[in-house]
Structures are given as structure tokens and as C-alpha cells.
N, C-alpha and C. Protein backbone atom coordinates (compact mmCIF):
# COMPACT_ATOMS: atom_id res chain seq x y z
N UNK A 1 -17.00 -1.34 -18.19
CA UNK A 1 -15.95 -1.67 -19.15
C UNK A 1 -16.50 -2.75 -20.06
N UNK A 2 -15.85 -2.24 -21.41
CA UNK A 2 -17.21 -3.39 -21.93
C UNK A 2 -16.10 -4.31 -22.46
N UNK A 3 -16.19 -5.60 -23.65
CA UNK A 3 -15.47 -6.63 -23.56
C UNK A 3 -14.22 -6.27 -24.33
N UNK A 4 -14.76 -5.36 -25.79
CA UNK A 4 -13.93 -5.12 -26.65
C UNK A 4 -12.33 -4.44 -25.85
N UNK A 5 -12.53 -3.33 -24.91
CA UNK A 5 -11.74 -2.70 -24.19
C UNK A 5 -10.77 -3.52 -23.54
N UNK A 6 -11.54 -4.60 -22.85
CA UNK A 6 -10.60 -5.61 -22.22
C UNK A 6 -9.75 -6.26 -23.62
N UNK A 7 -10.11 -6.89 -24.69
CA UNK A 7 -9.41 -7.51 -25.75
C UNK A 7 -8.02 -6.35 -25.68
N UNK A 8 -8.37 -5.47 -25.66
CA UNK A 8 -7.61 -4.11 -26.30
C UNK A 8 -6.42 -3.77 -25.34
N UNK A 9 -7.08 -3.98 -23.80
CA UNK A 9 -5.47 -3.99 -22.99
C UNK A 9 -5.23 -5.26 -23.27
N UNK A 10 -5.70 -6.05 -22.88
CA UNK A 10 -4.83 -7.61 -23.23
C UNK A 10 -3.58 -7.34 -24.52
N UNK A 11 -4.25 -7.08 -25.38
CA UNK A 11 -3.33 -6.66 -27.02
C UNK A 11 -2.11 -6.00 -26.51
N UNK A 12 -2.51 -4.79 -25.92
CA UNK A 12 -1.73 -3.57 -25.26
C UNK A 12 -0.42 -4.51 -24.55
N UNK A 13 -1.05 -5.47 -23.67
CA UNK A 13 0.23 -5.89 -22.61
C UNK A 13 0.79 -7.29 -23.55
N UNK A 14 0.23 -7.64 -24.79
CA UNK A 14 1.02 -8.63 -25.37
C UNK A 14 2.12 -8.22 -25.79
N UNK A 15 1.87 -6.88 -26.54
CA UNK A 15 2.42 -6.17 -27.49
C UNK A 15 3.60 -5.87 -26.57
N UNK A 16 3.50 -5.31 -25.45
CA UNK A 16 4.35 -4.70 -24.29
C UNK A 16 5.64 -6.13 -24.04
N UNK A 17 5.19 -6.92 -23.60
CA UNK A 17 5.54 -8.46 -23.29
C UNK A 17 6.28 -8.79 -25.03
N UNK A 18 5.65 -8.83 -25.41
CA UNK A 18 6.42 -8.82 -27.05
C UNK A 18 7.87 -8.45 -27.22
N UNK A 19 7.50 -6.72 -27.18
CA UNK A 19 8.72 -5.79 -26.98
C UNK A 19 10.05 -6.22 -25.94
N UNK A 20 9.28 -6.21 -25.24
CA UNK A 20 10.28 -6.80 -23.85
C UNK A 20 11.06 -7.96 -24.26
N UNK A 21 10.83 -8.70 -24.42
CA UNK A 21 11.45 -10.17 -24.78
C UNK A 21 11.93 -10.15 -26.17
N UNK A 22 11.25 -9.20 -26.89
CA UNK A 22 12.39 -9.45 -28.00
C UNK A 22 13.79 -8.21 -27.83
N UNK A 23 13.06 -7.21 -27.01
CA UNK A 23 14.18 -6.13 -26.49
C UNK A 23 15.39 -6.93 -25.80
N UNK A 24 15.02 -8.03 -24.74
CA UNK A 24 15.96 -8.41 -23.69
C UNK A 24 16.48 -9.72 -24.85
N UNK A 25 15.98 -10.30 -25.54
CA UNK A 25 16.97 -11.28 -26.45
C UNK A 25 18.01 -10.58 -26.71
N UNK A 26 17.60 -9.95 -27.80
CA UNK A 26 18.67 -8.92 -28.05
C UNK A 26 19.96 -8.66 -27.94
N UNK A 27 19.56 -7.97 -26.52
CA UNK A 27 20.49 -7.06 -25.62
C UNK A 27 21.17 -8.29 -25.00
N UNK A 28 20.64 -9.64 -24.82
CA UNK A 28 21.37 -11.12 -24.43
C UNK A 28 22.06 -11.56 -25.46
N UNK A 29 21.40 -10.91 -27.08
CA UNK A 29 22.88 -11.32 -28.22
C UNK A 29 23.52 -11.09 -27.86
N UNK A 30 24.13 -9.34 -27.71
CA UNK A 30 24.39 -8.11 -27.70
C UNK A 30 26.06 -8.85 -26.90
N UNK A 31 25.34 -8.60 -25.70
CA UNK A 31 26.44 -9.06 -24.67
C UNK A 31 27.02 -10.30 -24.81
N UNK A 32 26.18 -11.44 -25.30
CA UNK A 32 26.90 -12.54 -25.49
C UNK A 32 27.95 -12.54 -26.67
N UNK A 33 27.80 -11.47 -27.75
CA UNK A 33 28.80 -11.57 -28.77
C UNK A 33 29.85 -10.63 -28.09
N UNK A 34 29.98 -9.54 -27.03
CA UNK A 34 31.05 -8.94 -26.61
C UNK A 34 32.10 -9.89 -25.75
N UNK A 35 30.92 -10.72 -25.13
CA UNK A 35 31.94 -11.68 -24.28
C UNK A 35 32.41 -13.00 -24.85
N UNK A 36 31.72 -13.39 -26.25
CA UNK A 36 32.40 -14.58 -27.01
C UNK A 36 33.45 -14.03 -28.03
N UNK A 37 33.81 -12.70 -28.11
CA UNK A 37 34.80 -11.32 -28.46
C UNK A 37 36.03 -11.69 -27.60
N UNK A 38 35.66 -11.59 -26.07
CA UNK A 38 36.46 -11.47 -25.35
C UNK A 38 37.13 -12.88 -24.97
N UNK A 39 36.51 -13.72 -25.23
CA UNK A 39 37.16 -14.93 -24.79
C UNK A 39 38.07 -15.42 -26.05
N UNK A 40 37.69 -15.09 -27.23
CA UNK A 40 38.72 -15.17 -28.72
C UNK A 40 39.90 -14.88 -28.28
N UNK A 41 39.61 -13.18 -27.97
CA UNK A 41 40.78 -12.75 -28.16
C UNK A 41 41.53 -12.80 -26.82
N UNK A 42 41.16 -13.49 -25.91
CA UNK A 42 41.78 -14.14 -24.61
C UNK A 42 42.56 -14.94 -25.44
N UNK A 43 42.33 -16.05 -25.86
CA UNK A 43 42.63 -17.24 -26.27
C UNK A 43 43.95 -17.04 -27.35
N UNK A 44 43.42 -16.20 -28.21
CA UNK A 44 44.89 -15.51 -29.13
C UNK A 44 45.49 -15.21 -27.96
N UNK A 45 45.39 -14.46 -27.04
CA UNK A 45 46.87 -13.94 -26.25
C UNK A 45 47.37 -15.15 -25.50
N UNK A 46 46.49 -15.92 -25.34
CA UNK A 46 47.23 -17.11 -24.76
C UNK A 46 48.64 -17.97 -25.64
N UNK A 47 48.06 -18.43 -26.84
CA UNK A 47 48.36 -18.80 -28.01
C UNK A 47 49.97 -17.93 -28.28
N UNK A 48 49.69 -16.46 -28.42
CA UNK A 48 50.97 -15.72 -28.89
C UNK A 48 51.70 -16.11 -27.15
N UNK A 49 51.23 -16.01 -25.80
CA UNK A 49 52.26 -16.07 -24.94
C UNK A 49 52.85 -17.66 -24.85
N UNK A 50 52.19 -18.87 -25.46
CA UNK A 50 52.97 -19.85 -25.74
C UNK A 50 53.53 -20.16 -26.37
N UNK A 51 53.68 -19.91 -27.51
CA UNK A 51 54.82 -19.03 -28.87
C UNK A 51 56.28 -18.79 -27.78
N UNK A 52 55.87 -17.66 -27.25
CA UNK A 52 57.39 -17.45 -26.09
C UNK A 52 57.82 -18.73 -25.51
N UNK A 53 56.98 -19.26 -24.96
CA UNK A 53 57.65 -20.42 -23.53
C UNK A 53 58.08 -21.15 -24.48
N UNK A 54 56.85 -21.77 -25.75
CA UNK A 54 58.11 -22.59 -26.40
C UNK A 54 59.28 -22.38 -26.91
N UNK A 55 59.62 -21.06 -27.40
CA UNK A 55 60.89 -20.48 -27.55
C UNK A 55 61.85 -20.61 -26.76
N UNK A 56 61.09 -20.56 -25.40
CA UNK A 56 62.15 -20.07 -24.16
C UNK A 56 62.78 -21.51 -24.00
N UNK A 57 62.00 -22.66 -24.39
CA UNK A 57 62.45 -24.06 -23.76
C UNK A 57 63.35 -24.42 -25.32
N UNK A 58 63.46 -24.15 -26.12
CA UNK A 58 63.91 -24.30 -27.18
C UNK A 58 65.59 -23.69 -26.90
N UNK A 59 65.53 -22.50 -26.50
CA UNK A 59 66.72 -21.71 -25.96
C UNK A 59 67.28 -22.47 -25.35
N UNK A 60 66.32 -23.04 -23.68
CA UNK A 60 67.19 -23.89 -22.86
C UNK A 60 67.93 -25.68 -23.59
N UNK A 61 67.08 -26.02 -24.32
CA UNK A 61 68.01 -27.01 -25.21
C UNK A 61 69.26 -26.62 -25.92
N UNK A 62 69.02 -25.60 -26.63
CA UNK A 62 70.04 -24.97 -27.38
C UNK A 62 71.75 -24.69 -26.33
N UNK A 63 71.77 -24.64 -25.27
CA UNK A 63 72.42 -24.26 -24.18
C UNK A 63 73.22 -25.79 -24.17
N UNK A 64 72.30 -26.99 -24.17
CA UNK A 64 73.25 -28.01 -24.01
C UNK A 64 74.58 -28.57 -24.71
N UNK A 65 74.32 -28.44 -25.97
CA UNK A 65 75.31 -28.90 -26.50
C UNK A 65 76.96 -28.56 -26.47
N UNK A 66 76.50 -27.46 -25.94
CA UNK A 66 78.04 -26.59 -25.82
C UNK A 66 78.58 -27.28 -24.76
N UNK A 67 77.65 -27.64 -23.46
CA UNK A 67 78.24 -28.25 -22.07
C UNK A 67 78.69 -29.10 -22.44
N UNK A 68 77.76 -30.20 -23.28
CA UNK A 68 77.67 -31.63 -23.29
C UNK A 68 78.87 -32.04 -24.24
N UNK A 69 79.44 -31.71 -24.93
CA UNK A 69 80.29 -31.67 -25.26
C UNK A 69 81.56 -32.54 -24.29
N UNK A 70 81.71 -31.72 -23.43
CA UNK A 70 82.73 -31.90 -22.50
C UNK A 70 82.40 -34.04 -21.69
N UNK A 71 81.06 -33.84 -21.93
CA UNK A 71 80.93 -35.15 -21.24
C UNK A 71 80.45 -36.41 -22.16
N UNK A 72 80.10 -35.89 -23.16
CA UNK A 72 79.72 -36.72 -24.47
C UNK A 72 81.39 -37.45 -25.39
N UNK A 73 81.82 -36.37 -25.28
CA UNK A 73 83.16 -36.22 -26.29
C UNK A 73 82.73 -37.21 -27.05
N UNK A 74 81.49 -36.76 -28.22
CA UNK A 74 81.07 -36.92 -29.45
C UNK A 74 80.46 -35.42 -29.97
N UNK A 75 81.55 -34.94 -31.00
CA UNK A 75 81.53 -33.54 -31.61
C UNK A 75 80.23 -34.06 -32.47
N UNK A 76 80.54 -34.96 -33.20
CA UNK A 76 79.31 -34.90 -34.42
C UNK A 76 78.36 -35.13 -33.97
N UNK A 77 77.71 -35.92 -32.63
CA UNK A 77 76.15 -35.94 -32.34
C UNK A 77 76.13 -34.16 -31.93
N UNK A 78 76.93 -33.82 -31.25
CA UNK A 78 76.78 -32.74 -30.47
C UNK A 78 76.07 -31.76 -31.64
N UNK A 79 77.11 -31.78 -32.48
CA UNK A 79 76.92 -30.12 -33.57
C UNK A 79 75.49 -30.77 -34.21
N UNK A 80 75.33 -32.30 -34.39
CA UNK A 80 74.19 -32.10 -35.19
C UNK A 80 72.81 -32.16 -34.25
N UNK A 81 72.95 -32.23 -33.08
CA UNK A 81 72.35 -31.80 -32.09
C UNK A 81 71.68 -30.11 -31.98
N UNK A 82 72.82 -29.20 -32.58
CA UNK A 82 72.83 -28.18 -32.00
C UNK A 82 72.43 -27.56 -33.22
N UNK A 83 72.22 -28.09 -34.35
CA UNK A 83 72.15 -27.73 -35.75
C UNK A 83 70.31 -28.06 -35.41
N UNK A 84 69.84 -29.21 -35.35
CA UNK A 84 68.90 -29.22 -35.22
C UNK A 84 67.82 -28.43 -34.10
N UNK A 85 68.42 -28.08 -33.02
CA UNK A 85 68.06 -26.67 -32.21
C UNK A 85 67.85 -25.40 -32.93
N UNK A 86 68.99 -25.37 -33.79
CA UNK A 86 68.69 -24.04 -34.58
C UNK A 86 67.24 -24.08 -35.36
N UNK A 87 67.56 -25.34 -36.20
CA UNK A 87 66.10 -25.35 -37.28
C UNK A 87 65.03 -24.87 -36.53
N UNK A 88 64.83 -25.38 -34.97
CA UNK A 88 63.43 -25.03 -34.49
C UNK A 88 63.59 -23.79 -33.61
N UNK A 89 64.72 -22.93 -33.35
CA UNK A 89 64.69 -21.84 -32.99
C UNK A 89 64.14 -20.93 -34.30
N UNK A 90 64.58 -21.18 -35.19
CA UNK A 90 64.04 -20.46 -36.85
C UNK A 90 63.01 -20.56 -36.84
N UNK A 91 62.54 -21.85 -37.07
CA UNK A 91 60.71 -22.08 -37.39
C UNK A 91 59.95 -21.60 -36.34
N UNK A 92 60.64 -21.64 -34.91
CA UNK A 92 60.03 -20.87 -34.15
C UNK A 92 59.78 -19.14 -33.94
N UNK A 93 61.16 -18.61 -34.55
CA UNK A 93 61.19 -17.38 -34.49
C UNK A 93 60.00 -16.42 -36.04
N UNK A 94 60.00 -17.70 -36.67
CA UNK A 94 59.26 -17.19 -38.01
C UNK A 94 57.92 -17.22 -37.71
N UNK A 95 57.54 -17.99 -36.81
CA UNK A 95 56.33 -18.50 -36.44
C UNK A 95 55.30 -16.95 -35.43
N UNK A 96 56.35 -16.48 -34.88
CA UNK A 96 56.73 -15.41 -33.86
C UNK A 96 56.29 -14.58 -34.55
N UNK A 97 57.14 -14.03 -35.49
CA UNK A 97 57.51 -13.15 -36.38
C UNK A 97 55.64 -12.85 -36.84
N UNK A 98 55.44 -13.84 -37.56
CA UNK A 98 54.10 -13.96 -38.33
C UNK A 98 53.27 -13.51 -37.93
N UNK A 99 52.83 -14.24 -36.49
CA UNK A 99 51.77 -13.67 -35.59
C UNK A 99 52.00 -12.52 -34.91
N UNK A 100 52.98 -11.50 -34.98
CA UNK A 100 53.49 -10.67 -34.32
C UNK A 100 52.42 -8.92 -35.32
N UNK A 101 52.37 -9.76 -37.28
CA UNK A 101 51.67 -8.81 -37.65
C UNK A 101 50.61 -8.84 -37.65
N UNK A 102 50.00 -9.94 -36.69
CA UNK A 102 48.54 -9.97 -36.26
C UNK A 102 47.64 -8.71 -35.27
N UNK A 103 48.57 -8.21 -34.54
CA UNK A 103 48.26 -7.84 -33.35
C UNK A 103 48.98 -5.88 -33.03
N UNK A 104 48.38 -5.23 -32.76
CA UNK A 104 48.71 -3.69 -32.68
C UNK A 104 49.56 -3.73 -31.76
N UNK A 105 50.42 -2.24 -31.31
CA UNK A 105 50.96 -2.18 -30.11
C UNK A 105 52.46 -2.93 -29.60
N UNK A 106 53.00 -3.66 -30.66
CA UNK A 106 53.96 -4.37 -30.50
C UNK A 106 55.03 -4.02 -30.43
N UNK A 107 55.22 -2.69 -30.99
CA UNK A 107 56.88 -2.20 -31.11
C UNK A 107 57.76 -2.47 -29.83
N UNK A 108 57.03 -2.55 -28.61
CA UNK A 108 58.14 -2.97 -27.66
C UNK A 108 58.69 -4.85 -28.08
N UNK A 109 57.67 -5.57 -28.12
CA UNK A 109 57.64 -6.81 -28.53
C UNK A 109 59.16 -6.93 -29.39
N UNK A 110 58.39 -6.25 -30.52
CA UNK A 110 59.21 -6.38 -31.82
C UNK A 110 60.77 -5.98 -31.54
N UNK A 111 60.95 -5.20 -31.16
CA UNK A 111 62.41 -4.47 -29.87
C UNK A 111 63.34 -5.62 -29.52
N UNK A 112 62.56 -6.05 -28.84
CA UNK A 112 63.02 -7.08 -27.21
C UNK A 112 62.95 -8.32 -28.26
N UNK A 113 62.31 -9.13 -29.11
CA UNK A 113 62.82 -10.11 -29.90
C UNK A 113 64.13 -9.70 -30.93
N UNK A 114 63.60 -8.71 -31.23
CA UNK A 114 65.23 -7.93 -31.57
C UNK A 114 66.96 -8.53 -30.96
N UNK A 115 66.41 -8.02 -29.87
CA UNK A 115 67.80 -7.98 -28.66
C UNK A 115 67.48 -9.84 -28.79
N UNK A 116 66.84 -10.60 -28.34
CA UNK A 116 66.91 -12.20 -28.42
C UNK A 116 67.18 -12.74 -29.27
N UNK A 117 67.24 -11.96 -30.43
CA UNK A 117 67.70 -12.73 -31.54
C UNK A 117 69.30 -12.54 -31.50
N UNK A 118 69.38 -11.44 -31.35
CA UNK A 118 71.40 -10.80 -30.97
C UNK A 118 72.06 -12.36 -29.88
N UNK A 119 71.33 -12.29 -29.06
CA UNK A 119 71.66 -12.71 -27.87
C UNK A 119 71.88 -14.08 -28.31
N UNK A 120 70.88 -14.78 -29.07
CA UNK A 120 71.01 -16.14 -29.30
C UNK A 120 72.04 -16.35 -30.43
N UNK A 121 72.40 -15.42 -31.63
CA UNK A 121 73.28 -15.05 -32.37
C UNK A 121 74.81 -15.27 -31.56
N UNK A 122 75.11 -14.41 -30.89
CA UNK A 122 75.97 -14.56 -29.90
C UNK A 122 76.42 -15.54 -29.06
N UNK A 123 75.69 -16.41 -28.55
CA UNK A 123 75.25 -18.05 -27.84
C UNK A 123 75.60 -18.74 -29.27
N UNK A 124 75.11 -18.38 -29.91
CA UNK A 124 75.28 -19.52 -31.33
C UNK A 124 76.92 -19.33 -31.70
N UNK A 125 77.09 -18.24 -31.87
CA UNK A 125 78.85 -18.15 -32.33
C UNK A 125 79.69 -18.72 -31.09
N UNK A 126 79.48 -18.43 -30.29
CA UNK A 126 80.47 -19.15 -29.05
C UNK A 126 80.28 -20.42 -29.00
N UNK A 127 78.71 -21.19 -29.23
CA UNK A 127 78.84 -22.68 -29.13
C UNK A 127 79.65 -23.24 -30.42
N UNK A 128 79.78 -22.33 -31.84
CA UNK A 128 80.82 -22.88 -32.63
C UNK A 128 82.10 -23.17 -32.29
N UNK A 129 82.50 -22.25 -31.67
CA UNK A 129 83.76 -21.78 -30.94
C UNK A 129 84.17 -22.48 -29.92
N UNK A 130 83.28 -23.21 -29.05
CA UNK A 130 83.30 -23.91 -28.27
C UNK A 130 83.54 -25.87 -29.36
N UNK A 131 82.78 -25.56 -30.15
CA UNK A 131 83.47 -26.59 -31.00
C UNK A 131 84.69 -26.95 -31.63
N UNK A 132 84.97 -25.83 -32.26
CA UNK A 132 86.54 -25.47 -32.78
C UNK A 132 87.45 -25.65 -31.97
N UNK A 133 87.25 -25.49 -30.73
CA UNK A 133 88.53 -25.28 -30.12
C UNK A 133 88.43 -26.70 -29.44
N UNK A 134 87.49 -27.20 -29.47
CA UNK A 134 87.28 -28.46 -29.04
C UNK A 134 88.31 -29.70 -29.82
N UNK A 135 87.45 -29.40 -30.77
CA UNK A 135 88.25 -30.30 -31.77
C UNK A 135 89.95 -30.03 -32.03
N UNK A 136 89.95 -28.94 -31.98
CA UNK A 136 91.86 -28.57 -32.03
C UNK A 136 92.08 -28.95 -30.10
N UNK A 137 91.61 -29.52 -29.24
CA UNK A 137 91.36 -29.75 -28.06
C UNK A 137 92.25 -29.36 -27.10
N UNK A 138 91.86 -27.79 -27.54
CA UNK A 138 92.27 -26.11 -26.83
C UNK A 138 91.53 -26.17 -25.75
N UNK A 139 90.54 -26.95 -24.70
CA UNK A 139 90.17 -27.18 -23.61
C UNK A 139 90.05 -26.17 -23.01
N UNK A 140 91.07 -24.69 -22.13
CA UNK A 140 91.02 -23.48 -22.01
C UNK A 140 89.54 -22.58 -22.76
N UNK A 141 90.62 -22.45 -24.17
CA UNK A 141 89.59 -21.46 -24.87
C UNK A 141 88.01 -22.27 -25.70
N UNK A 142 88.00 -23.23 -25.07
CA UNK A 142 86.75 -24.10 -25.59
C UNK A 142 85.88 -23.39 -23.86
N UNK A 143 86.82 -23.40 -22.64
CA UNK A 143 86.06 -22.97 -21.64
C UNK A 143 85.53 -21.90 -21.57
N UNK A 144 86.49 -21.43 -21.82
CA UNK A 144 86.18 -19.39 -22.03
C UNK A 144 84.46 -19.20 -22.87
N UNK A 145 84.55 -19.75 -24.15
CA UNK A 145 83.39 -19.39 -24.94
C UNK A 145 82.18 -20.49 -24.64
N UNK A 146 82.38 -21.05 -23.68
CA UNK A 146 81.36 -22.12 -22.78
C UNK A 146 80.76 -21.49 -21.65
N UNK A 147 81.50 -20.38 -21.42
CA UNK A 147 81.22 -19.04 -20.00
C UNK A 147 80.56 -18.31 -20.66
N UNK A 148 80.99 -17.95 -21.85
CA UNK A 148 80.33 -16.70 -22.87
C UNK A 148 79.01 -17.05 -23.66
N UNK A 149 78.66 -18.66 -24.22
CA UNK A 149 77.68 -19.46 -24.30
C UNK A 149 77.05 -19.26 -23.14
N UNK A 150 76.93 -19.53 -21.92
CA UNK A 150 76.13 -19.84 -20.84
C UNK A 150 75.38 -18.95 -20.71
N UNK A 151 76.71 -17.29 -20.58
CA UNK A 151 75.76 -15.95 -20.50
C UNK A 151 75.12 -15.91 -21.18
N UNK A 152 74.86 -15.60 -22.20
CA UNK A 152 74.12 -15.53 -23.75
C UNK A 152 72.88 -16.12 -23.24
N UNK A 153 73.24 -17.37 -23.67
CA UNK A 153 71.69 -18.37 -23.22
C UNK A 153 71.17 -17.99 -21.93
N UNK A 154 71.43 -17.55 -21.02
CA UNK A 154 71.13 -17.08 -19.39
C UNK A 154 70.17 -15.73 -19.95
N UNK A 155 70.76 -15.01 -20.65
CA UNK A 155 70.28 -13.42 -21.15
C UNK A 155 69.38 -13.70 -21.90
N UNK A 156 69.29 -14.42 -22.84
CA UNK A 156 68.35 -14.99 -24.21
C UNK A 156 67.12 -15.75 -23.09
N UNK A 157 67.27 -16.83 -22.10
CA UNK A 157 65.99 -16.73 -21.39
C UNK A 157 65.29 -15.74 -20.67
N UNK A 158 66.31 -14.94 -19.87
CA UNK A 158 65.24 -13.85 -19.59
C UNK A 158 64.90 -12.89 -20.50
N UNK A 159 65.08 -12.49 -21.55
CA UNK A 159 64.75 -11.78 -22.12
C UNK A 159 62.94 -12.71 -22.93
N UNK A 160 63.27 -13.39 -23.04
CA UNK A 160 61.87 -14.43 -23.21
C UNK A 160 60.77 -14.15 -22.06
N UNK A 161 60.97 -14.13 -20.96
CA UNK A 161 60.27 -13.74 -19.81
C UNK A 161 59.79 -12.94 -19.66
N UNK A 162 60.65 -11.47 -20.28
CA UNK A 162 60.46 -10.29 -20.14
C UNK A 162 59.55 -10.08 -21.11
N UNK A 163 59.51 -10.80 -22.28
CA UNK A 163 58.89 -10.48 -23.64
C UNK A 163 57.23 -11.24 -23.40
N UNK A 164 56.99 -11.94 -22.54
CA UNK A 164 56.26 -12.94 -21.99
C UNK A 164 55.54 -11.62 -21.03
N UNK A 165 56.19 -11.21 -20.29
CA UNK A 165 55.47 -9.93 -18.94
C UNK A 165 55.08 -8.82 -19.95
N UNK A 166 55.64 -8.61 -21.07
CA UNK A 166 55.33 -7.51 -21.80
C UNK A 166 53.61 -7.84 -22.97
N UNK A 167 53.84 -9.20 -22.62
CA UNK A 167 52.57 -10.20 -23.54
C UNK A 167 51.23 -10.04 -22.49
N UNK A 168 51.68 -10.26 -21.45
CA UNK A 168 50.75 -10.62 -20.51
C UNK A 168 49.77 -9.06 -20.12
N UNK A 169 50.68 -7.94 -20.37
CA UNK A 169 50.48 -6.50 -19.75
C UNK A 169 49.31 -6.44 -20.99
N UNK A 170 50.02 -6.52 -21.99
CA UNK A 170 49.15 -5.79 -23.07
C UNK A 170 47.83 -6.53 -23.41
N UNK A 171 47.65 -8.25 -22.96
CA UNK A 171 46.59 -9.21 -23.16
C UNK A 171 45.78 -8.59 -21.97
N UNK A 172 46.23 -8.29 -20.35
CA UNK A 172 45.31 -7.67 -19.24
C UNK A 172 44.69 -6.16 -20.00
N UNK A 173 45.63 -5.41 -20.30
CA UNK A 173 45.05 -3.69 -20.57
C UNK A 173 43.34 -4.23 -21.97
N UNK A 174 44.03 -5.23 -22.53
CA UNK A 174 42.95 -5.40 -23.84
C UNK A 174 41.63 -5.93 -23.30
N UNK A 175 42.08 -7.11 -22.31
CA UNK A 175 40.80 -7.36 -21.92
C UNK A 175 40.16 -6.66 -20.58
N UNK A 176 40.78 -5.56 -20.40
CA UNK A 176 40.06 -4.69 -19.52
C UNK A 176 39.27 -3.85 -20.07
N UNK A 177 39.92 -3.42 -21.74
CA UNK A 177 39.23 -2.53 -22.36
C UNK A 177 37.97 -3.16 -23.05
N UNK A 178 38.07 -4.18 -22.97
CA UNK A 178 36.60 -5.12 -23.60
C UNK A 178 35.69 -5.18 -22.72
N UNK A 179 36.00 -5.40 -21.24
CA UNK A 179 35.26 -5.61 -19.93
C UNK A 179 34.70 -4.21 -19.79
N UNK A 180 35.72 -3.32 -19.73
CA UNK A 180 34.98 -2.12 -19.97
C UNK A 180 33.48 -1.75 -20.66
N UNK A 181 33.97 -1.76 -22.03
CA UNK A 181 33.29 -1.78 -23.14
C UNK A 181 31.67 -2.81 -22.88
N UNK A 182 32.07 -3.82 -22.42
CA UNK A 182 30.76 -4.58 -21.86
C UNK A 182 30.06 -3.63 -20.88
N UNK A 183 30.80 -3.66 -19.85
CA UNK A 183 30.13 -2.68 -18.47
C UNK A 183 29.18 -1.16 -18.77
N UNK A 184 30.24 -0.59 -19.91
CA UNK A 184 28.91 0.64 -20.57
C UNK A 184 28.09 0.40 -21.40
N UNK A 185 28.14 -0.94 -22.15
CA UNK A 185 27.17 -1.28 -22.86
C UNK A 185 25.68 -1.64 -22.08
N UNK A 186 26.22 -2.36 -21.14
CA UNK A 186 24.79 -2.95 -20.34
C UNK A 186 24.47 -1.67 -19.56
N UNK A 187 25.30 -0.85 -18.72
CA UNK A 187 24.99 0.33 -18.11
C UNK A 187 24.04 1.34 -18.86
N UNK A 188 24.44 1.04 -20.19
CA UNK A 188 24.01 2.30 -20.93
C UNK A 188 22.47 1.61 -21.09
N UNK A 189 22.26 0.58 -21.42
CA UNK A 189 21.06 0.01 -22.04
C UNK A 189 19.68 -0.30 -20.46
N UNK A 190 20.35 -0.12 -19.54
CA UNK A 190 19.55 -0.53 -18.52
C UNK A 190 19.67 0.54 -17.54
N UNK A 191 20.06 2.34 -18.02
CA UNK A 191 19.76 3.28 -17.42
C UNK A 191 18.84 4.00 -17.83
């Protein structure tokens, strides 16, 4: 074997070693951009399912004023209490709303905030009602729509929950389909 030959595999296995390492960088982009993919759009579903909870705790404030009433017997902190609940049930529901045309697959979403918006609508007219009759201090029918308030707000949180389990289903199916999508990528490239 003479020397030139040896230069010539040497070349041969640089070239080989070359390939390789710039093949396996690569394929280490490759995967690292599917899984810095997957952790984004983890992070959005996190993001849209705390959107809900803060809603949901927004709801449970909204619930007080109607009680508190009875133990405050101050109407005007109360209503402007309950006025200011609204503002951030709005900014919250717009907020909702917004990010809601971010994302595919929502029509159940979009549904079920539907019905929470009824529900809190409903909670909202009875805590008026619960004012009115307050102030004319109808005590009875201030109770009645303080029962009908409670439900409301009782229904309006779980329905937050539900809209929350319906967040959570569709954030697992997505990032299964990404995990997926990883798993035949590397399968495919290293069969």
C-alpha cells in the first residue's frame, strides 16, 4: 500500500466523519426546533387556561356583593363594588374573546362561554334586584333574588371549570400530536 492510498482513505473517513456530524447537527436542529414548538405552544395553552381561573375568581368576587349587602348595609360601597366586578369581568371576557381567535377547534369553547356569559347576565340582574328591593327594604324579595344570585354564580363557576377541562383536553390531544410528530421524525431519520 503505498502512501498516496493511505492520504486517500484518511480523506475518505474525514469526509465520512464530516457528513456525519454535520448530518447529526442537523437532525439535533431538527428536533430541537419541534420541541422548542412544543414547549411555545405548551405555554400558550397554559396562558389561555389562566384566562379561565382568572375569570373564575373574578365570578367568585362578583357573588359578594349581593350577600354583603345584608351585613354591610352600605348600598353605595356595595353597587360600586359590584360595578367595578363587572368592568373586570368585561375586560376579562374581551381578553378571552381575543385569544379565543388565536387558536382552531374552539367551537365547543366558544358555546360554553356562551352559556357563562347568560349565566353571569342572569347573576348580574338578580344582584340588581337584590339591590332594589333592598333599598325599598323588601328583605323577602331581596332574599329570593340572593337564592337566584347564588345559583347563577354557583353555575357561572362551574361552567368555568368545565371550559377549563375542555382547555386542558384539547392542550393534551395537541401536544400529543407534536410528540407524535417528533417520534416519526426521529424514527423516520434513524431507520
Amino acid at each position: 500500500m503505498n502512501k498516496n492510498s493511505i492520504y486517500k482513505y484518511y480523506y475518505y473517513l474525514a469526509a465520512i466523519n464530516l457528513v456525519t456530524i454535520c448530518s447529526t447537527i442537523w437532525i439535533a436542529d431538527r428536533i430541537h426546533n419541534i420541541y422548542t414548538e412544543t414547549i411555545k405552544a405548551s405555554q400558550e395553552w397554559n396562558h389561555r387556561i389562566s384566562l379561565h381561573e382568572e375569570l373564575e375568581t373574578i365570578i367568585i368576587h362578583g357573588n359578594g356583593p349581593g350577600n354583603n349587602i345584608f351585613i354591610s348595609n352600605n348600598l353605595e360601597f356595595e353597587k360600586k363594588n359590584f360595578d367595578t366586578i363587572l368592568i373586570n369581568f368585561d375586560k376579562k371576557i374581551d381578553e378571552i374573546e381575543v385569544d379565543n381567535l388565536n387558536f382552531k377547534n374552539n367551537d365547543e369553547v366558544i358555546i360554553n362561554i356562551s352559556k357563562l356569559k347568560e349565566l353571569v347576565q342572569i347573576a348580574t340582574s338578580s344582584t340588581f334586584q337584590i339591590f332594589d328591593y333592598y333599598k325599598k327594604n323588601d328583605i323577602p324579595k331581596a332574599s329570593f333574588y340572593m337564592a337566584k344570585m347564588d345559583e347563577s354564580f354557583h353555575l357561572a363557576i362551574l361552567k368555568t371549570i368545565e371550559i377549563r377541562k375542555i382547555l386542558r383536553n384539547l392542550k393534551n390531544k395537541e401536544l400529543i400530536k407534536r410528540q407524535k410528530k417528533l417520534v416519526t421524525y426521529i424514527s423516520k431519520k434513524y431507520h
